[in-house]
N, C-alpha and C. Protein backbone atom coordinates (compact mmCIF):
# COMPACT_ATOMS: atom_id res chain seq x y z
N UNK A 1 0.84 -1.18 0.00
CA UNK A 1 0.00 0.00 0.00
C UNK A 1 0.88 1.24 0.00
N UNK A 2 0.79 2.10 -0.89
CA UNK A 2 1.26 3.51 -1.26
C UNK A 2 0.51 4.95 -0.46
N UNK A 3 1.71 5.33 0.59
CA UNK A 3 0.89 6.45 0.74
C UNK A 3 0.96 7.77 -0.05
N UNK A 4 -0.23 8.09 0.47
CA UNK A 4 -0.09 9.39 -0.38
C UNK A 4 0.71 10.27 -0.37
N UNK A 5 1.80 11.13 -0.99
CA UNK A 5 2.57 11.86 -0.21
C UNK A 5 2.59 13.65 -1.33
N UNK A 6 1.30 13.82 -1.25
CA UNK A 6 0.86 15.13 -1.68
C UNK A 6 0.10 15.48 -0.63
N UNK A 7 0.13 17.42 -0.78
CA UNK A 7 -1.06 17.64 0.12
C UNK A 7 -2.19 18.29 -0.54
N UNK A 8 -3.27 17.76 -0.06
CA UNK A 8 -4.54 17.42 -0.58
C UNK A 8 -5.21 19.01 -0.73
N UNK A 9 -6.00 19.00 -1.97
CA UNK A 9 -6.88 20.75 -1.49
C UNK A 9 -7.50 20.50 -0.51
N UNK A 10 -8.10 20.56 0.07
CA UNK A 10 -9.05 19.50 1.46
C UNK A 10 -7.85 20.57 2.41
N UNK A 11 -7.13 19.46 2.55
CA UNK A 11 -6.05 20.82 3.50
C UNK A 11 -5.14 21.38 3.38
N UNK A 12 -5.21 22.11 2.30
CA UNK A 12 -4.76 23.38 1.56
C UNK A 12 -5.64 24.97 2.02
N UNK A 13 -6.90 24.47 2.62
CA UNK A 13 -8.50 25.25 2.15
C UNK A 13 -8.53 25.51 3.77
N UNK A 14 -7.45 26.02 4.16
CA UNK A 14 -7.83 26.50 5.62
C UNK A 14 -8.47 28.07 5.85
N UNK A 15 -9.69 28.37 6.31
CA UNK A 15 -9.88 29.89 5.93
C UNK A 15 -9.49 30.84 7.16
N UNK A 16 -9.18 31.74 6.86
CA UNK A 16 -8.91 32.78 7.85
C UNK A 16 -9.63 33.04 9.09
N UNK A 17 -11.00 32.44 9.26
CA UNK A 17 -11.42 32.98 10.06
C UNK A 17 -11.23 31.52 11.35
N UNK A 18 -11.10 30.05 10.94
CA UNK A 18 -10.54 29.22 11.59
C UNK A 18 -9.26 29.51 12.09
N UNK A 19 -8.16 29.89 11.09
CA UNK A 19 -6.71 30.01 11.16
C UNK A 19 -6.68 31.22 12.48
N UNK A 20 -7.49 32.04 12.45
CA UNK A 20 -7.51 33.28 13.43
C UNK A 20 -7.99 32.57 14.74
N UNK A 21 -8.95 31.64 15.23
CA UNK A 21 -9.10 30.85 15.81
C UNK A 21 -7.63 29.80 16.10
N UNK A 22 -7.05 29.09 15.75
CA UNK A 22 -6.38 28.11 15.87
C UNK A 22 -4.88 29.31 16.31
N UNK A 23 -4.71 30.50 16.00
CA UNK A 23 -3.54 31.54 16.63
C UNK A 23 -3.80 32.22 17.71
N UNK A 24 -4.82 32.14 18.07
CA UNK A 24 -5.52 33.02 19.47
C UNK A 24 -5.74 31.59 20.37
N UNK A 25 -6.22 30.38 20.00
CA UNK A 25 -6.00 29.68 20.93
C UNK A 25 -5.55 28.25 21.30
N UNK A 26 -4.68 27.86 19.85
CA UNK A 26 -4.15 26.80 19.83
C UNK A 26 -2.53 27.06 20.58
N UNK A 27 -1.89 25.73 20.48
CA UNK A 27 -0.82 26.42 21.18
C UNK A 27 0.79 26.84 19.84
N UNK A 28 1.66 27.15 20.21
CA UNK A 28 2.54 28.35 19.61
C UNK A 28 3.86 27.34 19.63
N UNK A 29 4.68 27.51 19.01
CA UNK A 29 6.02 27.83 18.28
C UNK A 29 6.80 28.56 17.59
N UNK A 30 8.15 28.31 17.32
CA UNK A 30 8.73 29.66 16.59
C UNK A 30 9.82 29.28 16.30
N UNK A 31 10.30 29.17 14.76
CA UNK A 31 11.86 29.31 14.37
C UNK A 31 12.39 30.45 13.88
N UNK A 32 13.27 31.07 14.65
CA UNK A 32 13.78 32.35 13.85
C UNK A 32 12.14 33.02 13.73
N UNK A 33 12.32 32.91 12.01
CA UNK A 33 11.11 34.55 11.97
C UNK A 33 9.76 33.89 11.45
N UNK A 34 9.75 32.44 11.60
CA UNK A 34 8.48 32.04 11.22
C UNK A 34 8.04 31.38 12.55
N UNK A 35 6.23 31.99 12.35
CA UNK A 35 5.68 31.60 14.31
C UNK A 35 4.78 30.61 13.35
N UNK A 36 4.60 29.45 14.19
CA UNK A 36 3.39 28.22 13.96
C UNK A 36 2.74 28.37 15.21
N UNK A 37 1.05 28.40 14.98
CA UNK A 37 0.55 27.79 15.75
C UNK A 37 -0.48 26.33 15.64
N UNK A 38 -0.65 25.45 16.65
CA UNK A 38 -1.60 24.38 15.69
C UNK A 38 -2.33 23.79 17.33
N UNK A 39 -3.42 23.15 16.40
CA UNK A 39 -4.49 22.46 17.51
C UNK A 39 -4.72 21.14 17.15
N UNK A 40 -5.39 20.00 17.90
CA UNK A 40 -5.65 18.94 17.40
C UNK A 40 -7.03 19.39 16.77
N UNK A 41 -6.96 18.15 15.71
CA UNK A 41 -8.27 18.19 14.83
C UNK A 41 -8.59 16.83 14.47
N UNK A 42 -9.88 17.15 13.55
CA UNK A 42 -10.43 15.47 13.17
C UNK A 42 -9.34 14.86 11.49
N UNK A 43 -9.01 16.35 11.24
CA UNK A 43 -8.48 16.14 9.38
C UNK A 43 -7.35 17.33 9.84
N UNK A 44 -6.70 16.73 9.12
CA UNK A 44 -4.62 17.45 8.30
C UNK A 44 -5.45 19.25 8.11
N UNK A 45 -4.87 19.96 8.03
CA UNK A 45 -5.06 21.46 7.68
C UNK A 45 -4.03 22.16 7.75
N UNK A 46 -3.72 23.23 7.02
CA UNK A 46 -2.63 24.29 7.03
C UNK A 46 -2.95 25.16 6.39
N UNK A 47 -2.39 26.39 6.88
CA UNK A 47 -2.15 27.82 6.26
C UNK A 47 -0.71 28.30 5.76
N UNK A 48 -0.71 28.74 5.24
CA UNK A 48 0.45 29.78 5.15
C UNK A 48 0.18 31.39 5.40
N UNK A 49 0.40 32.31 6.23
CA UNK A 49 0.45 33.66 6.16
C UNK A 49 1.62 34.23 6.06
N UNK A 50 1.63 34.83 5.01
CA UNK A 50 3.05 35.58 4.28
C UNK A 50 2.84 36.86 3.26
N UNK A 51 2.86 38.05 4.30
CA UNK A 51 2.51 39.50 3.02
C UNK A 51 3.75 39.34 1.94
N UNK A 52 3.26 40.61 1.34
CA UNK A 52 3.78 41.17 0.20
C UNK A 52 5.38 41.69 0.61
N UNK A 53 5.42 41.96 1.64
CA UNK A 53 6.80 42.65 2.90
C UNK A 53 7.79 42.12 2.89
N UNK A 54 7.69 40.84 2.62
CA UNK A 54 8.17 39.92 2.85
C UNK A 54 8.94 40.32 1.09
N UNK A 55 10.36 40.72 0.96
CA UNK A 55 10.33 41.05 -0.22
C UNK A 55 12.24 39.88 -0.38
N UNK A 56 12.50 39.72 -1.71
CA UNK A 56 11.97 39.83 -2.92
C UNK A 56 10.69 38.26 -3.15
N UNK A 57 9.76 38.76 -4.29
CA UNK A 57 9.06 37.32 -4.25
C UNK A 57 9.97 35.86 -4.33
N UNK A 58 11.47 36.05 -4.46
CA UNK A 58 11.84 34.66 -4.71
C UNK A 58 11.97 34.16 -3.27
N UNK A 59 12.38 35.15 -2.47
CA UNK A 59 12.30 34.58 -0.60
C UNK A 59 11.20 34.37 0.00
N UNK A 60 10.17 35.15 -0.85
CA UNK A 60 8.69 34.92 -0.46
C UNK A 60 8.25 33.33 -0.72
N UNK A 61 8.41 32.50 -2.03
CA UNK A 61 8.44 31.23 -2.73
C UNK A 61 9.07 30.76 -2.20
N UNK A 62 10.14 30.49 -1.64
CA UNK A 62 11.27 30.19 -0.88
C UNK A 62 11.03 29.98 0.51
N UNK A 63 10.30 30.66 1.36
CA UNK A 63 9.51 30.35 2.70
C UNK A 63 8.79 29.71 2.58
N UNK A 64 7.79 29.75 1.65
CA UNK A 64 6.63 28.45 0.97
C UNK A 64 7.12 27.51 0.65
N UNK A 65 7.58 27.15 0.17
CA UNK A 65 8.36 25.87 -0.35
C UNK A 65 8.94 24.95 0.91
N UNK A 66 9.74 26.25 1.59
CA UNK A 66 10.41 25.23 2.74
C UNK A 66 9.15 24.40 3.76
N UNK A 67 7.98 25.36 3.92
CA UNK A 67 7.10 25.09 4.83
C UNK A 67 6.06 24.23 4.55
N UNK A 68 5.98 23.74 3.17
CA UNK A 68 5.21 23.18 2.78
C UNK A 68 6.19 21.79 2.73
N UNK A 69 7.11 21.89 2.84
CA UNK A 69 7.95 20.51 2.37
C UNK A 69 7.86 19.72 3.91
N UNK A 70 8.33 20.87 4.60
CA UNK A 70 8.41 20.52 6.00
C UNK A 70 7.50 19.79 6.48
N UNK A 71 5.66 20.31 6.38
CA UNK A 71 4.52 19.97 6.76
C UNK A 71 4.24 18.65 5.48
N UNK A 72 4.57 18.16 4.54
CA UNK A 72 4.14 17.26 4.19
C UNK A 72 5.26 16.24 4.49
N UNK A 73 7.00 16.45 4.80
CA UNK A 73 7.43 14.98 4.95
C UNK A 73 7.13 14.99 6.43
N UNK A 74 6.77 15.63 7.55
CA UNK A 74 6.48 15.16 8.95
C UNK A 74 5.17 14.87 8.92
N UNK A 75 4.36 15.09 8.60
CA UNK A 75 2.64 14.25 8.71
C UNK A 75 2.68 12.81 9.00
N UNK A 76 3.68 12.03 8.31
CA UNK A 76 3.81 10.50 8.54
C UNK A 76 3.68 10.38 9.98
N UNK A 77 4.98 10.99 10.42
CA UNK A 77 5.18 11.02 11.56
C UNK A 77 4.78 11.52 13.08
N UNK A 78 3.97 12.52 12.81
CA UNK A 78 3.05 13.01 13.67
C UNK A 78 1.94 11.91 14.05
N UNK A 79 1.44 12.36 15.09
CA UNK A 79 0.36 10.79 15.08
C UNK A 79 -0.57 11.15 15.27
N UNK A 80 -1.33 12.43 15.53
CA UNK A 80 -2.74 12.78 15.42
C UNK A 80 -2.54 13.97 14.54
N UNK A 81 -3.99 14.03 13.88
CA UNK A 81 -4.19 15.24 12.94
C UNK A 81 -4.35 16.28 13.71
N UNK A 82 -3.75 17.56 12.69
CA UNK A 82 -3.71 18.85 13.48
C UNK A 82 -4.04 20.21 12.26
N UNK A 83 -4.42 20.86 12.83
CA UNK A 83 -4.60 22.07 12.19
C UNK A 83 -3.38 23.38 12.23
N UNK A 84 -2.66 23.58 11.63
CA UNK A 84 -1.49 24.19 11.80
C UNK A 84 -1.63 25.57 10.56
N UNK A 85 -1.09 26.69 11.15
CA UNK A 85 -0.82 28.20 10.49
C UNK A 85 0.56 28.26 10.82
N UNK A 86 1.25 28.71 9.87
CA UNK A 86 2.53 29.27 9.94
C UNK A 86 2.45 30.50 9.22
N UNK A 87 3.19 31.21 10.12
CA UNK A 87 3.22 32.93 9.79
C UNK A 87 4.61 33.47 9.71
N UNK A 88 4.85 34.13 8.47
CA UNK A 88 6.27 34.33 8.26
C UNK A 88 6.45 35.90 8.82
N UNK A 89 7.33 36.54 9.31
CA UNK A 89 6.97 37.77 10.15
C UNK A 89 7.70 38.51 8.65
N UNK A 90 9.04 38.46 8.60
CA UNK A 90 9.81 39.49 7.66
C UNK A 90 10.85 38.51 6.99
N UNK A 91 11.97 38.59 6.45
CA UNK A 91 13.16 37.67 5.60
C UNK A 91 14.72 38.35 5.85
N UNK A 92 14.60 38.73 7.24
CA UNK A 92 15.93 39.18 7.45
C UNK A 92 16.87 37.94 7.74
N UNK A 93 16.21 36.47 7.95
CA UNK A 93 17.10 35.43 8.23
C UNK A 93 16.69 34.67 7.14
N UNK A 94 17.81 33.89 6.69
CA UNK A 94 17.68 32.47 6.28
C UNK A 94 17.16 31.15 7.01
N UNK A 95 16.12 30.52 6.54
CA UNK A 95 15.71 29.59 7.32
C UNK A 95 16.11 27.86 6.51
N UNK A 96 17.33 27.48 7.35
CA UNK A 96 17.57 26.27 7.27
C UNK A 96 16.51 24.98 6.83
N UNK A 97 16.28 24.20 6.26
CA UNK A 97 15.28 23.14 5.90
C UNK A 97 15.17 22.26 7.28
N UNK A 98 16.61 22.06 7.58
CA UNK A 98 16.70 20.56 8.42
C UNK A 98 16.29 20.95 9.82
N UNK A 99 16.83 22.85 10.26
CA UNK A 99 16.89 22.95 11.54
C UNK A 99 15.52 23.43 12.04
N UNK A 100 14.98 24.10 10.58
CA UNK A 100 13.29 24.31 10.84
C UNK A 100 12.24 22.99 11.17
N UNK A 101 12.87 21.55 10.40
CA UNK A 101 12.08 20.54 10.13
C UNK A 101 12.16 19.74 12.06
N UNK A 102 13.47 19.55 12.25
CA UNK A 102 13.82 19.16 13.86
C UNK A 102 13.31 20.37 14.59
N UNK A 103 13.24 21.50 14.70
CA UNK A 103 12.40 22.58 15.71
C UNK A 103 10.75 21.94 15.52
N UNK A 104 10.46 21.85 14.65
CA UNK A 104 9.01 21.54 14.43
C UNK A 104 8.24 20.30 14.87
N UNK A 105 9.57 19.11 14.68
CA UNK A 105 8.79 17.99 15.20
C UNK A 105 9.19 18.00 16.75
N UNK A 106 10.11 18.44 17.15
CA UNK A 106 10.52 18.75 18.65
C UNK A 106 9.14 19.13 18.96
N UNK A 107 8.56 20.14 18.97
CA UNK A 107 7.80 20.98 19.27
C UNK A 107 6.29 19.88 19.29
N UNK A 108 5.93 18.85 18.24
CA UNK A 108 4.93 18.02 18.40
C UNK A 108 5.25 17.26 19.15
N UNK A 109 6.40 16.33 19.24
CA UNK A 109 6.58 15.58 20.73
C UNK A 109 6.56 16.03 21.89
N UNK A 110 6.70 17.61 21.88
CA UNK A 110 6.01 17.87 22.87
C UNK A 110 5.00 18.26 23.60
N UNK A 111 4.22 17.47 22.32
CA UNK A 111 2.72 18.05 22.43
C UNK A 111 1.86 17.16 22.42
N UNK A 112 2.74 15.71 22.11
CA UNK A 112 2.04 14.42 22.38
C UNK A 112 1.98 14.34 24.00
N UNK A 113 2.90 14.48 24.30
CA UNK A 113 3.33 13.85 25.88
C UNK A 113 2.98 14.85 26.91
């Protein structure tokens, strides 16, 4: 059996007014200049929030990319579904793949236990 290892529109389709919910009272993380917050849920979900500020668009694509890679190879591994927003503040740092991907699952083990 093959899993799936795309992420689905289903939870792509997180709307703002949940995501505003799940940052006011789910609980919080933070690497460098990107803050996550996430809650348990019944189904997978994510946001991305990232203005225009955030300049040039290739660092803008470039924060997306990393965060989306991140959130689809740890899903395996997570063990309950969650609803997760990540919010990029500004691009004065470089954000590592590996050290963002280990801050992140750190952060769910400690949210299993």
């Amino acid at each position: 059996m093959c899993l799936k290892k795309t992420i689905s529109k289903r939870e792509r389709s997180l709307k703002w007014k949940e995501a505003s919910t799940i940052i006011k009272k789910g609980r919080k993380g933070s690497y460098k200049n990107i803050l996550f917050a996430f809650q348990k849920s019944g189904q997978w979900g994510f946001r991305i929030n990232l203005t225009k500020n955030v300049k040039p668009a290739v660092t803008r694509n470039h924060y997306k990319r990393i965060i989306r890679e991140v959130y689809r190879t740890s899903k395996p591994i997570i063990e309950h579904p969650y609803k997760i927003v990540f919010t990029v503040l500004n691009s004065n740092e470089k954000v590592n793949f590996h050290e963002f991907k280990e801050k992140y699952l750190e952060l769910f083990s400690n949210a299993n236990n």
